[in-house]
PDB file of N, CA and C in Angstrom:
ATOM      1  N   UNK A   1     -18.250   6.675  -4.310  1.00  0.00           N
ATOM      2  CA  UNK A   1     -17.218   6.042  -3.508  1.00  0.00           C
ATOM      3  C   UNK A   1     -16.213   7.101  -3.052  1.00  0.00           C
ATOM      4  N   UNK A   2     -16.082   7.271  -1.756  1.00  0.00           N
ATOM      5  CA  UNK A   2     -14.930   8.041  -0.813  1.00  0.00           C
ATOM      6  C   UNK A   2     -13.308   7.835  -1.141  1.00  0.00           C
ATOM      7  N   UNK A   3     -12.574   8.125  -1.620  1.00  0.00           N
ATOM      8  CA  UNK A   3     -11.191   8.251  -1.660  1.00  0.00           C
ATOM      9  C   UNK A   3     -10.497   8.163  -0.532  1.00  0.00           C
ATOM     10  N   UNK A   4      -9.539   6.954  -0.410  1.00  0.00           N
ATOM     11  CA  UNK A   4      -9.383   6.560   0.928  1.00  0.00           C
ATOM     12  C   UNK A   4      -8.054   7.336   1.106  1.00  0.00           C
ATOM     13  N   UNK A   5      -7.742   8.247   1.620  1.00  0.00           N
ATOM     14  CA  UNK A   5      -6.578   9.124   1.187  1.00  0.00           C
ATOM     15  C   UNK A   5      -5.814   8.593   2.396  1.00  0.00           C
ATOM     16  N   UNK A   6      -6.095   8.489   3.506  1.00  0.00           N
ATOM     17  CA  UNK A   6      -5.256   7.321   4.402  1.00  0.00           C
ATOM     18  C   UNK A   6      -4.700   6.577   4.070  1.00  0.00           C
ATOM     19  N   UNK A   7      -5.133   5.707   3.029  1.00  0.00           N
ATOM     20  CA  UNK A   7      -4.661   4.318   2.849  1.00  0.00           C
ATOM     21  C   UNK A   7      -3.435   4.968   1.731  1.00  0.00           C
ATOM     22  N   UNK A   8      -3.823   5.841   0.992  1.00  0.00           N
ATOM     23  CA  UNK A   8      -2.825   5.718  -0.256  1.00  0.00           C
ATOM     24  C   UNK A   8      -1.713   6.960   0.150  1.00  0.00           C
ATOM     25  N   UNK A   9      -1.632   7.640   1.565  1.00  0.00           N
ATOM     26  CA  UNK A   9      -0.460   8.038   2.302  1.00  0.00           C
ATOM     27  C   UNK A   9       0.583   7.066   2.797  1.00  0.00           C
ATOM     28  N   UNK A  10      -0.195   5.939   3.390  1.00  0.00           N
ATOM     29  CA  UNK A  10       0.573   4.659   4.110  1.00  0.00           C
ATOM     30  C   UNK A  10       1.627   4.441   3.025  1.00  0.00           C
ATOM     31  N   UNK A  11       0.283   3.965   2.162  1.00  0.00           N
ATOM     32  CA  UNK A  11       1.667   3.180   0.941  1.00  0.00           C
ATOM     33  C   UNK A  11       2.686   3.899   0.441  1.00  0.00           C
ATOM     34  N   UNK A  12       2.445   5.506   0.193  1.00  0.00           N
ATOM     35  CA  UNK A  12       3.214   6.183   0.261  1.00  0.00           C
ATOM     36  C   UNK A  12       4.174   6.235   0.962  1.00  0.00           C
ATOM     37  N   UNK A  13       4.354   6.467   2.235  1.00  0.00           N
ATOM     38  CA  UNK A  13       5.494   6.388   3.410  1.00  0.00           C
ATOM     39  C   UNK A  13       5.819   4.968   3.611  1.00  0.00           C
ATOM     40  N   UNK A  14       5.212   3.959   3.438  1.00  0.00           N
ATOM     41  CA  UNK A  14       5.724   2.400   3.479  1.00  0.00           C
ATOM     42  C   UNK A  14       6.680   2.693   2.242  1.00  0.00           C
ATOM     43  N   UNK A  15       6.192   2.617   0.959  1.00  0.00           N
ATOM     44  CA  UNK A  15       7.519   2.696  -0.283  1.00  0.00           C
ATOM     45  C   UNK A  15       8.779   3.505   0.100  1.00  0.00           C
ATOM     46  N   UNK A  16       8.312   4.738   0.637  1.00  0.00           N
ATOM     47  CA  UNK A  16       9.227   5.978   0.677  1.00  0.00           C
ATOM     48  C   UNK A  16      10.863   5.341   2.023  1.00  0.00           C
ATOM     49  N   UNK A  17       9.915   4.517   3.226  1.00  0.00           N
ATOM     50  CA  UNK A  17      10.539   3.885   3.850  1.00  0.00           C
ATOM     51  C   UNK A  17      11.350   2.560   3.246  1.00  0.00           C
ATOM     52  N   UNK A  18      11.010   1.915   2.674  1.00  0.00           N
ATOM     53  CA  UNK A  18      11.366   0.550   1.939  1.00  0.00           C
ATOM     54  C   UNK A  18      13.258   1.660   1.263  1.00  0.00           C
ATOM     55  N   UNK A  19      12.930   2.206   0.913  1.00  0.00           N
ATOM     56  CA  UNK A  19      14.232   3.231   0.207  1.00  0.00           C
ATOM     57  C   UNK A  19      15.113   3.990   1.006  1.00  0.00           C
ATOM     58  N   UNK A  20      14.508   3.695   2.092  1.00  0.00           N
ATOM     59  CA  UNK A  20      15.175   5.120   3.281  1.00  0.00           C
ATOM     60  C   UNK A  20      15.649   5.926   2.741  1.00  0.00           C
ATOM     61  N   UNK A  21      14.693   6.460   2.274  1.00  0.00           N
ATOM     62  CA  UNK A  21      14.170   7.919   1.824  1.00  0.00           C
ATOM     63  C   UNK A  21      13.365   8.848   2.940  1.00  0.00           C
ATOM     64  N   UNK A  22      14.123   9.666   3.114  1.00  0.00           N
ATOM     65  CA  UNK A  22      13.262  11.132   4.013  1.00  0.00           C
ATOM     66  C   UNK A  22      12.194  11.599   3.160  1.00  0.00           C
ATOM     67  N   UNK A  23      11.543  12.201   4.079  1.00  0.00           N
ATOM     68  CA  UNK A  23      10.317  12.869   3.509  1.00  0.00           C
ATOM     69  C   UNK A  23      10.565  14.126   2.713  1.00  0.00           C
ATOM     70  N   UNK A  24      12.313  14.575   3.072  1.00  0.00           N
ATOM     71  CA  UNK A  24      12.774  15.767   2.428  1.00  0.00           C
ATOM     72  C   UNK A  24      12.658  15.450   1.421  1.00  0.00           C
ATOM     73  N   UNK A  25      13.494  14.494   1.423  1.00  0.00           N
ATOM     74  CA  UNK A  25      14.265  13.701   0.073  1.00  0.00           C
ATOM     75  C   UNK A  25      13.421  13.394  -1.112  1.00  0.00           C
ATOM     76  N   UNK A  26      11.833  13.154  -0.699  1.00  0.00           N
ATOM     77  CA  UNK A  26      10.944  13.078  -1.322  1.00  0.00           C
ATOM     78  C   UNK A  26      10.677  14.160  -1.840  1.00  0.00           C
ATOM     79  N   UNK A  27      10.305  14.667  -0.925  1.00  0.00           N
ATOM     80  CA  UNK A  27       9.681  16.441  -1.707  1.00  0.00           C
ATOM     81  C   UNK A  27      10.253  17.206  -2.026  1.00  0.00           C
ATOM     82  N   UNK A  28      12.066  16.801  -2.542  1.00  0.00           N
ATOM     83  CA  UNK A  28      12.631  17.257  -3.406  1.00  0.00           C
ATOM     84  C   UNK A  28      12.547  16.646  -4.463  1.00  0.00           C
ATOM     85  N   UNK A  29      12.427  15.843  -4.493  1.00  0.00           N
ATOM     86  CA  UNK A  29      12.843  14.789  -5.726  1.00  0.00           C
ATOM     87  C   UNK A  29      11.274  15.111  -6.664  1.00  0.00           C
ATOM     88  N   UNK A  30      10.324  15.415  -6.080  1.00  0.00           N
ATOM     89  CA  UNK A  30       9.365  15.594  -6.735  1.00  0.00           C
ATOM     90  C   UNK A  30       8.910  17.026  -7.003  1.00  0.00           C
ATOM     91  N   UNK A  31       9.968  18.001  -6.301  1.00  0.00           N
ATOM     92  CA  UNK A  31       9.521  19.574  -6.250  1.00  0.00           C
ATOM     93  C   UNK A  31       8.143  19.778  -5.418  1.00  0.00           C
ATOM     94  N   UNK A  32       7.920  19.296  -4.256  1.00  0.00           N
ATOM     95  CA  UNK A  32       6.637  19.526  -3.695  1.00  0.00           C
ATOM     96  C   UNK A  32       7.536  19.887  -2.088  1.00  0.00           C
ATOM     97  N   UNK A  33       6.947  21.076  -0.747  1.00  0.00           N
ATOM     98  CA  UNK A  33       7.638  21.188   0.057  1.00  0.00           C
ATOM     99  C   UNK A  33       7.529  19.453   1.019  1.00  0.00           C
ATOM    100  N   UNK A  34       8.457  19.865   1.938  1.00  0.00           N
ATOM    101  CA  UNK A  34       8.282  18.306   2.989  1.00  0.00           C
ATOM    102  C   UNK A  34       6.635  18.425   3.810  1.00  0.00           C
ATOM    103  N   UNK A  35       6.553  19.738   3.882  1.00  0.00           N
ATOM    104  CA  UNK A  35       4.897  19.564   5.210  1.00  0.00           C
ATOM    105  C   UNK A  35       3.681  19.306   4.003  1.00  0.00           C
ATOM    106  N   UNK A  36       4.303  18.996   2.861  1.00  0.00           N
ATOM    107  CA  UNK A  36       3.009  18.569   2.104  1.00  0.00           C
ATOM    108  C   UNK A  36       3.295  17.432   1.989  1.00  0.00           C
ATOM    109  N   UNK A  37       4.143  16.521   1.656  1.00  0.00           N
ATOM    110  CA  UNK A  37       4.522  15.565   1.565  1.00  0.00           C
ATOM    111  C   UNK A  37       3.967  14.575   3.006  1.00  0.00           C
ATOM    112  N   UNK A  38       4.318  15.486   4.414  1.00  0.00           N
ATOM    113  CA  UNK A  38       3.997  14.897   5.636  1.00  0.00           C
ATOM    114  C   UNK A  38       2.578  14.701   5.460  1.00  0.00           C
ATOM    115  N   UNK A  39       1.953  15.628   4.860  1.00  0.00           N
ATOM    116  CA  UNK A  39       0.170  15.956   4.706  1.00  0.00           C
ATOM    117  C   UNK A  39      -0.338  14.694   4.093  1.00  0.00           C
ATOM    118  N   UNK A  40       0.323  14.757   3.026  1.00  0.00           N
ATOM    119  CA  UNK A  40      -0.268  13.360   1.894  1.00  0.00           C
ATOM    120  C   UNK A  40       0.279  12.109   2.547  1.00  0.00           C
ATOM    121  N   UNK A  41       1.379  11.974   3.412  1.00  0.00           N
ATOM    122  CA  UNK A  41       0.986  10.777   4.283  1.00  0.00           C
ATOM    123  C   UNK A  41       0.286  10.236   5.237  1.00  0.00           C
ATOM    124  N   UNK A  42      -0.022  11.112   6.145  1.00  0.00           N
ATOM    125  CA  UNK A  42      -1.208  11.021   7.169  1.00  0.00           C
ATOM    126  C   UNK A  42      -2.340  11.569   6.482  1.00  0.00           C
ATOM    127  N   UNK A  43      -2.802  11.404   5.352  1.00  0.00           N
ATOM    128  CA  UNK A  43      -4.274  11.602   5.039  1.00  0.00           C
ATOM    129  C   UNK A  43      -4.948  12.709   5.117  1.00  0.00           C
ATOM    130  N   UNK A  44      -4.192  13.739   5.306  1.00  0.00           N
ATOM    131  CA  UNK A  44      -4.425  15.279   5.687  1.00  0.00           C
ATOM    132  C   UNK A  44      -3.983  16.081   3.967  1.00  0.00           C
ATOM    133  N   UNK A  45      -3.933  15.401   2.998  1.00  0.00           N
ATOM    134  CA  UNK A  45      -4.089  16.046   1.802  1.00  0.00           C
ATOM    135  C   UNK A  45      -4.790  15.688   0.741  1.00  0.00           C
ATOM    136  N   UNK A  46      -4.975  16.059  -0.063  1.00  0.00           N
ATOM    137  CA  UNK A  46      -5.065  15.239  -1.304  1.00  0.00           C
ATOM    138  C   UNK A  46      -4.713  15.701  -2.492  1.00  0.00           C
ATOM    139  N   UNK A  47      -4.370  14.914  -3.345  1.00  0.00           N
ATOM    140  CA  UNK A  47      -3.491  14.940  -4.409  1.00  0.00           C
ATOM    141  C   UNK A  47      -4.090  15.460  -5.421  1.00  0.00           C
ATOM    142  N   UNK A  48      -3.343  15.598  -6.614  1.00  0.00           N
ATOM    143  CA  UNK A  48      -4.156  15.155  -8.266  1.00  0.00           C
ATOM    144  C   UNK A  48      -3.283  13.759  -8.598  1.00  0.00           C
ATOM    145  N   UNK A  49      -3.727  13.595  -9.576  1.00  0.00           N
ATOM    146  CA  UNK A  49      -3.234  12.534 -10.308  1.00  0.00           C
ATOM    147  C   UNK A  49      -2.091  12.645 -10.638  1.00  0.00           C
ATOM    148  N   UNK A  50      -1.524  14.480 -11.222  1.00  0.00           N
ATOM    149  CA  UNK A  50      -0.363  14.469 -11.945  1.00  0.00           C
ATOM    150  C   UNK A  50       0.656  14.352 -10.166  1.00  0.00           C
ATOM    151  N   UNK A  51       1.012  14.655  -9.300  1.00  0.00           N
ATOM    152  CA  UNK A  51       1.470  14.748  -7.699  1.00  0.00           C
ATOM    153  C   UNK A  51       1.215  13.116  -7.364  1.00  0.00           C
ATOM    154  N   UNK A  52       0.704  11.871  -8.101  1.00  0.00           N
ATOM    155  CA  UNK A  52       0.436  10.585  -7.835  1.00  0.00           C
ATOM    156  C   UNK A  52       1.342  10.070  -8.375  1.00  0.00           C
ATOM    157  N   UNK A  53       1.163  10.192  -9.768  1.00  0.00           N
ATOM    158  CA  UNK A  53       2.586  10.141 -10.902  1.00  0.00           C
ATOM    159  C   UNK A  53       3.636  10.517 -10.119  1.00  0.00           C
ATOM    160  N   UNK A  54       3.798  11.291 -10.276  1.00  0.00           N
ATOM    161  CA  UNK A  54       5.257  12.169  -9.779  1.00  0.00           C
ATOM    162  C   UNK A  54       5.628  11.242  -8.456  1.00  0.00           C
ATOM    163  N   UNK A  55       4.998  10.954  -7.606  1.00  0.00           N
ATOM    164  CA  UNK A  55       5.358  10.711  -6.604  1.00  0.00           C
ATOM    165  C   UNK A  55       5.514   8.819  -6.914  1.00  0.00           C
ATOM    166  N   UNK A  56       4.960   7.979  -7.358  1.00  0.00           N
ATOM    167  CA  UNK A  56       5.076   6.927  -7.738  1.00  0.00           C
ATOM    168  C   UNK A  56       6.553   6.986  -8.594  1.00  0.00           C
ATOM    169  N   UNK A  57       6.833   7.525  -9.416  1.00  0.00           N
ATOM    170  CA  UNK A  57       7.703   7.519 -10.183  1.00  0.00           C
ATOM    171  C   UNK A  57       9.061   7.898  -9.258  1.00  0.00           C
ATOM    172  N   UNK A  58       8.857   8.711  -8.415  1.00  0.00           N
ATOM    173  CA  UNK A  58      10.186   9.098  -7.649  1.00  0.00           C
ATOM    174  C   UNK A  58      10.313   7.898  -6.892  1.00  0.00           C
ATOM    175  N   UNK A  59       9.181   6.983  -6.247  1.00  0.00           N
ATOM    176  CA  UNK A  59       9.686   5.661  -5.529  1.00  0.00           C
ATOM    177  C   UNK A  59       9.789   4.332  -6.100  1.00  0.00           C
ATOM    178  N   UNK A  60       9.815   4.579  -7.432  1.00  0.00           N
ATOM    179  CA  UNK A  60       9.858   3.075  -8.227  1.00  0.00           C
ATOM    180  C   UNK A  60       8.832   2.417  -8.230  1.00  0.00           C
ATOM    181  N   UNK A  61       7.564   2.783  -7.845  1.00  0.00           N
ATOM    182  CA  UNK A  61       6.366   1.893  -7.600  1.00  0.00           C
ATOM    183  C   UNK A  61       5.410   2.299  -8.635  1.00  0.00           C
ATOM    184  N   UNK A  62       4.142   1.269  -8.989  1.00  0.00           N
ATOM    185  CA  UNK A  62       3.280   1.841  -9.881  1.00  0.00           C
ATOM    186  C   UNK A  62       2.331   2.439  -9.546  1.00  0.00           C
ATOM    187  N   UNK A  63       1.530   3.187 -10.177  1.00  0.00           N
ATOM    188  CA  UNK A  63       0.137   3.769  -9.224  1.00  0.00           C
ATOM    189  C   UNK A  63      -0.773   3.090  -8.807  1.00  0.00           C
ATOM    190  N   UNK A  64      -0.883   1.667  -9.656  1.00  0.00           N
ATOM    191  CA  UNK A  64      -1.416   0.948  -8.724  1.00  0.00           C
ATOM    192  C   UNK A  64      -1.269   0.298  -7.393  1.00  0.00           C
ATOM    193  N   UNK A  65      -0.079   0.318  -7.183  1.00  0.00           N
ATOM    194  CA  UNK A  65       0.734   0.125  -6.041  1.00  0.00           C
ATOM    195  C   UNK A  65      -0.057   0.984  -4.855  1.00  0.00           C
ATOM    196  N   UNK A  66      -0.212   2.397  -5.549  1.00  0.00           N
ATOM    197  CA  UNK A  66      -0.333   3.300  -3.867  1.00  0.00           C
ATOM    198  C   UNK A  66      -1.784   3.091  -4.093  1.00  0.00           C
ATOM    199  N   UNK A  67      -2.397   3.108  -5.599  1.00  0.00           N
ATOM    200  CA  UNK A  67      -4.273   3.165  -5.461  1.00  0.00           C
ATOM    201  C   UNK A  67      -4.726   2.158  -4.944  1.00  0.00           C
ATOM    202  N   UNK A  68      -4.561   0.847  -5.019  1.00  0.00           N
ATOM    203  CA  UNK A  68      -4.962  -0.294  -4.836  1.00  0.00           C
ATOM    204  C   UNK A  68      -5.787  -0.502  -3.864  1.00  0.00           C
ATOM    205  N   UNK A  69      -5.787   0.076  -2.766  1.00  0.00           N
ATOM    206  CA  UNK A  69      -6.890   0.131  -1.291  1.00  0.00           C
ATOM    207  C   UNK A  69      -8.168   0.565  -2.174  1.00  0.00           C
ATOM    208  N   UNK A  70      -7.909   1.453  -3.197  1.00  0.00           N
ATOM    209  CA  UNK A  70      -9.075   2.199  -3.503  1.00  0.00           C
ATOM    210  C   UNK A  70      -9.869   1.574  -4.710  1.00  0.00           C
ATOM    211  N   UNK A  71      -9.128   0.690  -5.318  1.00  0.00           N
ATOM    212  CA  UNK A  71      -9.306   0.053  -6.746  1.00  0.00           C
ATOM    213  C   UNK A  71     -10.244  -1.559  -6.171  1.00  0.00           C
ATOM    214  N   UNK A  72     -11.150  -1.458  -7.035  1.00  0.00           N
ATOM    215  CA  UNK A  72     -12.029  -2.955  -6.833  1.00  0.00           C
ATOM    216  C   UNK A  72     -10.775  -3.822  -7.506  1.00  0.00           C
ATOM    217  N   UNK A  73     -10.266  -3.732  -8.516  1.00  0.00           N
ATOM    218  CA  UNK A  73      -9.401  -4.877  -9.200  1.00  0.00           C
ATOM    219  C   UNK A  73      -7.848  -5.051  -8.856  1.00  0.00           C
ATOM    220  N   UNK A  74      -7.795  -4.867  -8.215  1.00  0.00           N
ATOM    221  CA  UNK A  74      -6.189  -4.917  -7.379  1.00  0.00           C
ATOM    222  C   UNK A  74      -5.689  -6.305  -7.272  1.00  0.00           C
ATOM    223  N   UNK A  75      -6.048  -7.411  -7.766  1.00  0.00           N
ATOM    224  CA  UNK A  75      -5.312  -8.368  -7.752  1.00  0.00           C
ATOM    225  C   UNK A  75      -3.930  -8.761  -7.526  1.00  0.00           C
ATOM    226  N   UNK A  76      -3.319  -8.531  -8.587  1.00  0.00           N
ATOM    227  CA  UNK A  76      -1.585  -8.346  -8.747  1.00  0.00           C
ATOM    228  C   UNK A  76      -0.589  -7.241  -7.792  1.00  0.00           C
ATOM    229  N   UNK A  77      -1.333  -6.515  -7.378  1.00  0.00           N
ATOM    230  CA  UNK A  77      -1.229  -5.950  -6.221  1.00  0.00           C
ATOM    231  C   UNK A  77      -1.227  -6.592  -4.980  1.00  0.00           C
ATOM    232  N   UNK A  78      -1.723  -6.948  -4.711  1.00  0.00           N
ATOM    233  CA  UNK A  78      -2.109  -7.876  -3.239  1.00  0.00           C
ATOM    234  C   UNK A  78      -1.061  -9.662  -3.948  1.00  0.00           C
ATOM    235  N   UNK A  79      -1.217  -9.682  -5.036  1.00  0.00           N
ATOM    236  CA  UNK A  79      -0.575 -11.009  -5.038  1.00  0.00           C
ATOM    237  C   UNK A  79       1.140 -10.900  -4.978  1.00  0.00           C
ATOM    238  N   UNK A  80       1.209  -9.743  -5.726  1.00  0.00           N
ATOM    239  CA  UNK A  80       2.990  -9.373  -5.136  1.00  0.00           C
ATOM    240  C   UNK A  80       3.392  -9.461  -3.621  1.00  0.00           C
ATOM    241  N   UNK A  81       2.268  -8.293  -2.900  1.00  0.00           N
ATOM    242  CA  UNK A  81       2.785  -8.364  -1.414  1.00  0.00           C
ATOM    243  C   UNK A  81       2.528  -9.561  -0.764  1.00  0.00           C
ATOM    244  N   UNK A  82       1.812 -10.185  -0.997  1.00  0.00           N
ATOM    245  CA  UNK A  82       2.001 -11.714  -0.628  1.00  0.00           C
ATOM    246  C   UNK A  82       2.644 -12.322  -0.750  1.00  0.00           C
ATOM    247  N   UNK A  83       3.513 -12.445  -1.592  1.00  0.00           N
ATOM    248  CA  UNK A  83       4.806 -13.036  -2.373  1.00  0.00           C
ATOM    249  C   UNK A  83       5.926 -12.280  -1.359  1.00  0.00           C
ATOM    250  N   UNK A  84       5.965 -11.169  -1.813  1.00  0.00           N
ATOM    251  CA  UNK A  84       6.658 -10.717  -1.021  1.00  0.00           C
ATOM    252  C   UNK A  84       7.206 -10.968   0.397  1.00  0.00           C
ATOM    253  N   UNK A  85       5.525 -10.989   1.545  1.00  0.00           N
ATOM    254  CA  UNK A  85       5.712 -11.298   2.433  1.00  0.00           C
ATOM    255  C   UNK A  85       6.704 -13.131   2.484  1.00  0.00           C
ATOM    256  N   UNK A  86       6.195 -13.759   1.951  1.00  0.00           N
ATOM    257  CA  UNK A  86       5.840 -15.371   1.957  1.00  0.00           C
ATOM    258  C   UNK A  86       7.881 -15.340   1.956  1.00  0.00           C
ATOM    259  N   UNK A  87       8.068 -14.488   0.612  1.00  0.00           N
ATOM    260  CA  UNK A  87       9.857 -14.809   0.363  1.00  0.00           C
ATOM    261  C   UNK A  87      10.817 -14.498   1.437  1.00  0.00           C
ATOM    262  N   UNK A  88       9.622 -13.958   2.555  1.00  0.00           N
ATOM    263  CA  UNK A  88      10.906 -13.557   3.999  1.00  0.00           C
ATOM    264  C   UNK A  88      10.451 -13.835   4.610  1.00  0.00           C
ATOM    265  N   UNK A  89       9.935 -15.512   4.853  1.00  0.00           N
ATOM    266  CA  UNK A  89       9.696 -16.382   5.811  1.00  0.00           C
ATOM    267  C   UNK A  89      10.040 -18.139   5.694  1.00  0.00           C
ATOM    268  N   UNK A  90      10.389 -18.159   6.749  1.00  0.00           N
ATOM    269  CA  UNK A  90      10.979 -19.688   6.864  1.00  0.00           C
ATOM    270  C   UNK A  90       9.454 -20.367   6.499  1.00  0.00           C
ATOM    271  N   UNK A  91       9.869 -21.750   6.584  1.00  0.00           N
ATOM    272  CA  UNK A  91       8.806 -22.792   5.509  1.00  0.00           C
ATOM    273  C   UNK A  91       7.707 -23.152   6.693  1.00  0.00           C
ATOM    274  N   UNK A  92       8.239 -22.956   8.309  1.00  0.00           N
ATOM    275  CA  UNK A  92       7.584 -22.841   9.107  1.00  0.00           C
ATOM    276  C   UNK A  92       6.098 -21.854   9.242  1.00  0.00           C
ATOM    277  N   UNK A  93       7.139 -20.765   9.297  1.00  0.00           N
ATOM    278  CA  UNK A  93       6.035 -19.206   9.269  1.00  0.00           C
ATOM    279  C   UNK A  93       5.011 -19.112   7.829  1.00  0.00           C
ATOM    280  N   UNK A  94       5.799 -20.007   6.857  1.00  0.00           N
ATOM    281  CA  UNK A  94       4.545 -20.088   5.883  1.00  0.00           C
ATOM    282  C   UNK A  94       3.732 -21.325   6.154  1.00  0.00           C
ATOM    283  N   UNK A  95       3.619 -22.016   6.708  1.00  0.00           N
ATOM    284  CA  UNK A  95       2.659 -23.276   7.169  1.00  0.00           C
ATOM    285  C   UNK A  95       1.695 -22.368   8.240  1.00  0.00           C
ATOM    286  N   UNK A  96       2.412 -21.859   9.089  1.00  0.00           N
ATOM    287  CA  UNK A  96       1.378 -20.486   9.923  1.00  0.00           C
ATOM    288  C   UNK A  96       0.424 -19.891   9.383  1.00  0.00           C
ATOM    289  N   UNK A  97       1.126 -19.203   8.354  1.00  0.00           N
ATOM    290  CA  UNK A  97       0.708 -18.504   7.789  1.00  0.00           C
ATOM    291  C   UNK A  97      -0.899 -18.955   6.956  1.00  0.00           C
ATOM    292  N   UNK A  98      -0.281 -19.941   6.026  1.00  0.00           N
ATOM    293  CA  UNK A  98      -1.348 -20.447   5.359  1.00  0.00           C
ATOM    294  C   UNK A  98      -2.407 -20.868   6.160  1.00  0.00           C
ATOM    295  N   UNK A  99      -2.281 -21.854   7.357  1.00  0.00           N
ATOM    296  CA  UNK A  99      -2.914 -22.484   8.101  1.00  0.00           C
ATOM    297  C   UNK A  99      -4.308 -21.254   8.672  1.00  0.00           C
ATOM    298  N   UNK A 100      -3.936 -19.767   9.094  1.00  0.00           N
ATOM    299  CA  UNK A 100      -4.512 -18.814   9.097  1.00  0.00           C
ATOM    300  C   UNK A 100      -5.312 -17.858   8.169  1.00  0.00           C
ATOM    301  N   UNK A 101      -4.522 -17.840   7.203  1.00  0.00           N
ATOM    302  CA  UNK A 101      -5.333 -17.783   5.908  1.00  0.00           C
ATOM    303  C   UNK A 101      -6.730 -19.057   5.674  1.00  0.00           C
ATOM    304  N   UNK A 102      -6.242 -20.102   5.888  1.00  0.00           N
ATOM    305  CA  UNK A 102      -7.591 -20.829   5.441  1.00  0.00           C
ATOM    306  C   UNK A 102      -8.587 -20.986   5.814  1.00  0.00           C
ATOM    307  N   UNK A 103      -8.421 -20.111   7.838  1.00  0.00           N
ATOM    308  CA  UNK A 103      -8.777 -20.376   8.711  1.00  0.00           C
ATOM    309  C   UNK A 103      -9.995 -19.154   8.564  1.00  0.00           C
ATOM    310  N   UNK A 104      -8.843 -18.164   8.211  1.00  0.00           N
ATOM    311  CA  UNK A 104      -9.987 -16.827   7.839  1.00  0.00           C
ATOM    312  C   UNK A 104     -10.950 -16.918   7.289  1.00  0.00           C
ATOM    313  N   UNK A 105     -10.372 -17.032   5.971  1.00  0.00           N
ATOM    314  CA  UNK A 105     -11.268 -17.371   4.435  1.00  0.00           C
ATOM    315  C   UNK A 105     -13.002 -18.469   4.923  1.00  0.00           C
ATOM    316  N   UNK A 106     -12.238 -19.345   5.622  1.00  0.00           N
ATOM    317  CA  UNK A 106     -13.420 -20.565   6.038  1.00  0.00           C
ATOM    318  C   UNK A 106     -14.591 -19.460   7.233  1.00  0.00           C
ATOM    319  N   UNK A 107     -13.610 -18.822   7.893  1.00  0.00           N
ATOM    320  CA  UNK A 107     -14.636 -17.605   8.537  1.00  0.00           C
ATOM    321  C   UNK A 107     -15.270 -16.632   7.791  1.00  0.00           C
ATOM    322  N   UNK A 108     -14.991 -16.307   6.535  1.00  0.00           N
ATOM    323  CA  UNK A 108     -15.558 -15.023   6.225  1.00  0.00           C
ATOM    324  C   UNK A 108     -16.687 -16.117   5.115  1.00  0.00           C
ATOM    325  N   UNK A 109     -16.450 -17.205   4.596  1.00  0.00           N
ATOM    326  CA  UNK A 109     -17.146 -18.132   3.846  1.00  0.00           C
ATOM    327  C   UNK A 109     -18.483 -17.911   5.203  1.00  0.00           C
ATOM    328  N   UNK A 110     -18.330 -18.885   6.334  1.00  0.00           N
ATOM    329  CA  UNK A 110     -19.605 -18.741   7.104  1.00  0.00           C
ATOM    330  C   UNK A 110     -20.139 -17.985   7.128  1.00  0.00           C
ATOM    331  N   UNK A 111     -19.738 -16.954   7.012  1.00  0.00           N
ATOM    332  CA  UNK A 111     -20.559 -15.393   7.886  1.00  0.00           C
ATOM    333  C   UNK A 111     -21.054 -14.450   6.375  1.00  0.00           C
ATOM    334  N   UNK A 112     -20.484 -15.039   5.397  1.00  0.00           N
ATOM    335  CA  UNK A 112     -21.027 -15.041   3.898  1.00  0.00           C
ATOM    336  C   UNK A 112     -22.688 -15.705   3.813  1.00  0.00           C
ATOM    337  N   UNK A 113     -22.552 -16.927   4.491  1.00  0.00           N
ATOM    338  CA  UNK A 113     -24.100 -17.447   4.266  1.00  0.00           C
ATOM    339  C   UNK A 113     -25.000 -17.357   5.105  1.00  0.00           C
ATOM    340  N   UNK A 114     -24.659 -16.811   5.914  1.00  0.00           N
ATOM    341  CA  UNK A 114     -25.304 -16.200   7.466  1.00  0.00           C
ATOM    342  C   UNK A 114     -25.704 -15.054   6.821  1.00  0.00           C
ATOM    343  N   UNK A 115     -25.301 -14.543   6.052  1.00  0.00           N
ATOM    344  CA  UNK A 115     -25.876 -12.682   5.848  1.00  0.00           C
ATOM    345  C   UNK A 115     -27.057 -13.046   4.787  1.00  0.00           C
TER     346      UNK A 115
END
């Protein structure tokens, strides 16, 4: 299995943004320069584990947080940001919402027994 190093830059710069936090600000806080920091967000680096840590820990998030694209068991992951999303929407946009969700799910169900 490929290491989706795209995906776990995003979450990177999504958290790092959620803080308005610079990318300086980051790659001080973790002792790494900023054009590496820019690197490991657009998918143009890759890490170790101990630079995953470090960098999770400087944004308050867990490592499962940034691995999760890459992890088969990500549950609680995906069920936070859902939550998340759901708590900054009127009761409207969650009737949308859901209504699309079920709509999906019932699409990817068909095309499940089609294959």
């Amino acid at each position: 299995m490929a290491i989706d190093y795209v995906a776990i830059g995003l979450r990177i710069k999504i958290a790092r943004l959620k803080l308005k936090m610079t990318q300086e600000a980051l790659a001080n806080q973790v002792k790494l320069s900023t054009v590496y920091i820019s690197n490991i967000e657009t998918g143009n680096a890759r890490m170790s584990l101990a630079v995953i840590i470090k960098i999770a820990n400087a944004l308050s998030v867990s490592v499962d947080e940034l691995l999760c694209d890459n992890v088969q068991h990500s549950f609680p992951v995906y069920n936070k940001e859902a939550q998340e999303i759901f708590s900054q929407c009127s009761n409207h946009d969650i009737r949308i919402l859901v209504d699309v969700l079920k709509a999906t799910k019932d699409t990817l169900e068909r095309n499940l027994k089609h294959s």
